[in-house]
Protein backbone atom coordinates (compact mmCIF):
# COMPACT_ATOMS: atom_id res chain seq x y z
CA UNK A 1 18.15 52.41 -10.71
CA UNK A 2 18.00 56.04 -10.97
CA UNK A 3 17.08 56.65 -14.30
CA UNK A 4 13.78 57.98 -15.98
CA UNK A 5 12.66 54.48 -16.69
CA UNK A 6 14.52 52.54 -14.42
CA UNK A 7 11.16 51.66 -12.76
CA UNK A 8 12.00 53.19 -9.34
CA UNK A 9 8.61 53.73 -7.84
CA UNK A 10 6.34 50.82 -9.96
CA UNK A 11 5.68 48.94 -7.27
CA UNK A 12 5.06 51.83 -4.70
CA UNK A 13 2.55 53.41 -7.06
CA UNK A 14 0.70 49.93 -7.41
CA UNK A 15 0.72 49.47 -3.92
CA UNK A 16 -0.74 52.59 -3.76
CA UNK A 17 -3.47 52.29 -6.49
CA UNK A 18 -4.73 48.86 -5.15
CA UNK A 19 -5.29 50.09 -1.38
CA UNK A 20 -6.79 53.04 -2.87
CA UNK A 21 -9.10 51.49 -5.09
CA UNK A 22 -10.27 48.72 -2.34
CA UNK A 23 -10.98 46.02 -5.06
CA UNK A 24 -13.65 48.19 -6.77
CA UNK A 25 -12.96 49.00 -10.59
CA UNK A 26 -10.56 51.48 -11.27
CA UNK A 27 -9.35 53.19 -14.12
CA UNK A 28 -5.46 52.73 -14.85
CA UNK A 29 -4.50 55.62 -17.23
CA UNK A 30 -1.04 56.15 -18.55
CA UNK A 31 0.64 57.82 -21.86
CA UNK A 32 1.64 55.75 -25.35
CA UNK A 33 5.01 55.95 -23.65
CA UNK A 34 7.09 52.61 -24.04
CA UNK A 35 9.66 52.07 -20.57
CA UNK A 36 8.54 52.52 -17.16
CA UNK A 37 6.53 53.41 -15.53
CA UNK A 38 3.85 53.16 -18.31
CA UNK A 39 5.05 49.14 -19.49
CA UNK A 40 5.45 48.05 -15.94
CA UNK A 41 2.11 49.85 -14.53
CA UNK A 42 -0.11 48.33 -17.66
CA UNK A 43 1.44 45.05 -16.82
CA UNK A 44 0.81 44.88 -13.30
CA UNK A 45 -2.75 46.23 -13.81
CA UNK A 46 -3.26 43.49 -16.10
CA UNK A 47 -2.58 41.36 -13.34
CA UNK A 48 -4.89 43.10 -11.11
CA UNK A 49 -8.43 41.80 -11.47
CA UNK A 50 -9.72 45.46 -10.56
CA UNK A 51 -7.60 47.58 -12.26
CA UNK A 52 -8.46 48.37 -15.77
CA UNK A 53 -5.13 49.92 -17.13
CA UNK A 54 -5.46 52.25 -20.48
CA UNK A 55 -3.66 54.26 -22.95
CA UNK A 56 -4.57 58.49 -22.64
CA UNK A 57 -3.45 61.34 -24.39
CA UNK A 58 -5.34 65.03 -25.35
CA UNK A 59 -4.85 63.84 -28.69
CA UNK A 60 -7.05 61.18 -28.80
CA UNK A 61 -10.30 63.19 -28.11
CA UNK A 62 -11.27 65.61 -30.43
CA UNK A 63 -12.78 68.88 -29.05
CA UNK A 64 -11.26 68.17 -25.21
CA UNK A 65 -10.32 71.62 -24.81
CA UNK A 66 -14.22 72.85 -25.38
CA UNK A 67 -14.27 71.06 -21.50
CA UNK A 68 -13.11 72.47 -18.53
CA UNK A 69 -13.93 68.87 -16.01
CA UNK A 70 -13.83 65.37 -16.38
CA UNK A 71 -15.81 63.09 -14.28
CA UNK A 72 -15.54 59.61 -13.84
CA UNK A 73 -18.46 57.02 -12.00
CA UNK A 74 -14.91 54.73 -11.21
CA UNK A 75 -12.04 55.96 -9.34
CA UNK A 76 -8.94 56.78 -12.09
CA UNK A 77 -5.55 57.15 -11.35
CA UNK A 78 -2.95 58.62 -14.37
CA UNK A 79 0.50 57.34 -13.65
CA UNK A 80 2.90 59.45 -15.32
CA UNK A 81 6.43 60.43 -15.76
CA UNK A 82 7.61 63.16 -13.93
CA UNK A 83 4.83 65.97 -14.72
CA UNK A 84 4.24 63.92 -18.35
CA UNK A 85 0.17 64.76 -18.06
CA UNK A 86 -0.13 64.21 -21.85
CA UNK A 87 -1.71 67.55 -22.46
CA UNK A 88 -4.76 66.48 -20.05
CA UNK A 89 -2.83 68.60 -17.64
CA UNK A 90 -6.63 70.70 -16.92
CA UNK A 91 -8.49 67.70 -15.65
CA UNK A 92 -5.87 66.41 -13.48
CA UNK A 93 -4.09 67.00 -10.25
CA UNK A 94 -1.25 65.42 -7.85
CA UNK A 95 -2.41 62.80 -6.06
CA UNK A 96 1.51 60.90 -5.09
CA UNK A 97 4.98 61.24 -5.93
CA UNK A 98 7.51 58.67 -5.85
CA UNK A 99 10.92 60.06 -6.14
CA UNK A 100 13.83 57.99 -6.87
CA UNK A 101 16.46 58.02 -4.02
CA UNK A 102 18.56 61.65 -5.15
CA UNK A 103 14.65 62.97 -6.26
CA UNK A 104 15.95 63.61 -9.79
CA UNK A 105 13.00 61.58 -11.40
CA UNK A 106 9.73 60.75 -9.73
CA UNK A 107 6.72 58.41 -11.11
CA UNK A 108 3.53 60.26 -10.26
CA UNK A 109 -0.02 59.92 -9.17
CA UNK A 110 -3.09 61.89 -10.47
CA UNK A 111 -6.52 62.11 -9.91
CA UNK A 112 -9.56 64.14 -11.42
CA UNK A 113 -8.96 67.07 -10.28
CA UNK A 114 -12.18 67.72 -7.24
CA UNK A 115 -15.27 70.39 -7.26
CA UNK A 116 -14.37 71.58 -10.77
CA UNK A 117 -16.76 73.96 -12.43
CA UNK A 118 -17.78 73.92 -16.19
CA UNK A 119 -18.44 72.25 -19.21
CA UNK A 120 -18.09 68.26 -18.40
CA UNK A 121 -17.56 64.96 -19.56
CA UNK A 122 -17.30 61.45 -18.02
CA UNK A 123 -13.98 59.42 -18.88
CA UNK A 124 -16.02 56.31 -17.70
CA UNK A 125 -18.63 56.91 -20.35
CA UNK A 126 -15.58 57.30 -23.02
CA UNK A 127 -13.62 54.17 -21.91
CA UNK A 128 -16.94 52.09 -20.63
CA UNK A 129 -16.56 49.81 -24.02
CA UNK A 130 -13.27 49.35 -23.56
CA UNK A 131 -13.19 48.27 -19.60
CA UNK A 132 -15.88 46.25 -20.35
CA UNK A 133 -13.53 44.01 -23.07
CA UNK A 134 -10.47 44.26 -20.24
CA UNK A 135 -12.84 42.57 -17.33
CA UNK A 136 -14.03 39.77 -19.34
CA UNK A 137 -10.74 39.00 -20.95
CA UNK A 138 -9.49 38.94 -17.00
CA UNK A 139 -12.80 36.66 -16.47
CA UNK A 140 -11.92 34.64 -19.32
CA UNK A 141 -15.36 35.32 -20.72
CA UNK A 142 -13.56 37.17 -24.15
């Protein structure tokens, strides 16, 4: 129960993302990681009929470091492990920690980081096709 992916924390951070989010559409981010927190949080955001819960990484968008902010017209949480920010460690900052109990390990909370200035780009514009598949498969419409 203390280990790295012993999933100490999962259901604090959930709790935490759905009060936060108040039922409006939120973006679930976490890294290609397999183990907790990343398995558990995509599964229990799957079961969450706000949360839209998706894979990120630096590497997956070429040219990120020609921008200095992200933006985002949803709120997004990236649930990572320890400081694991997946090389989008720029755009993000500490929102929660949830330590196991001797505070070895924690699973962690961040949001777009807040008043950045410079070259921007909006994370709900990149992922908009995708949320847009994730709400009607939890509709049952796809």
């Amino acid at each position: 129960v203390r280990g790295q992916t012993s999933g100490h924390g999962v259901n604090e951070a959930m709790l935490y993302m759905q009060e936060q989010s108040k039922n409006q559409p939120t973006m679930v981010l976490f890294g290609f990681n397999i183990g907790n927190p990343e398995s558990a949080i995509d599964l229990y955001s799957q079961r969450t009929p706000n949360l839209a819960p998706m894979h990120i990484d630096a590497q997956m968008f070429a040219g990120i470091n020609e921008f200095q902010c992200l933006t985002s017209q949803y709120p997004v949480y990236l649930v990572t492990r320890n400081d694991q920010r997946l090389g989008m460690d720029q755009f993000f900052s500490l929102e929660k920690s949830f330590p196991n109990p001797d505070k070895s390990y924690s699973i962690r909370i961040y949001t777009l980081k807040k008043n950045c200035v410079g070259k921007t780009t909006s994370l709900s514009d990149i992922y908009q096709g995708t949320m847009i598949k994730i709400f009607q498969m939890k509709s049952g419409i796809y």
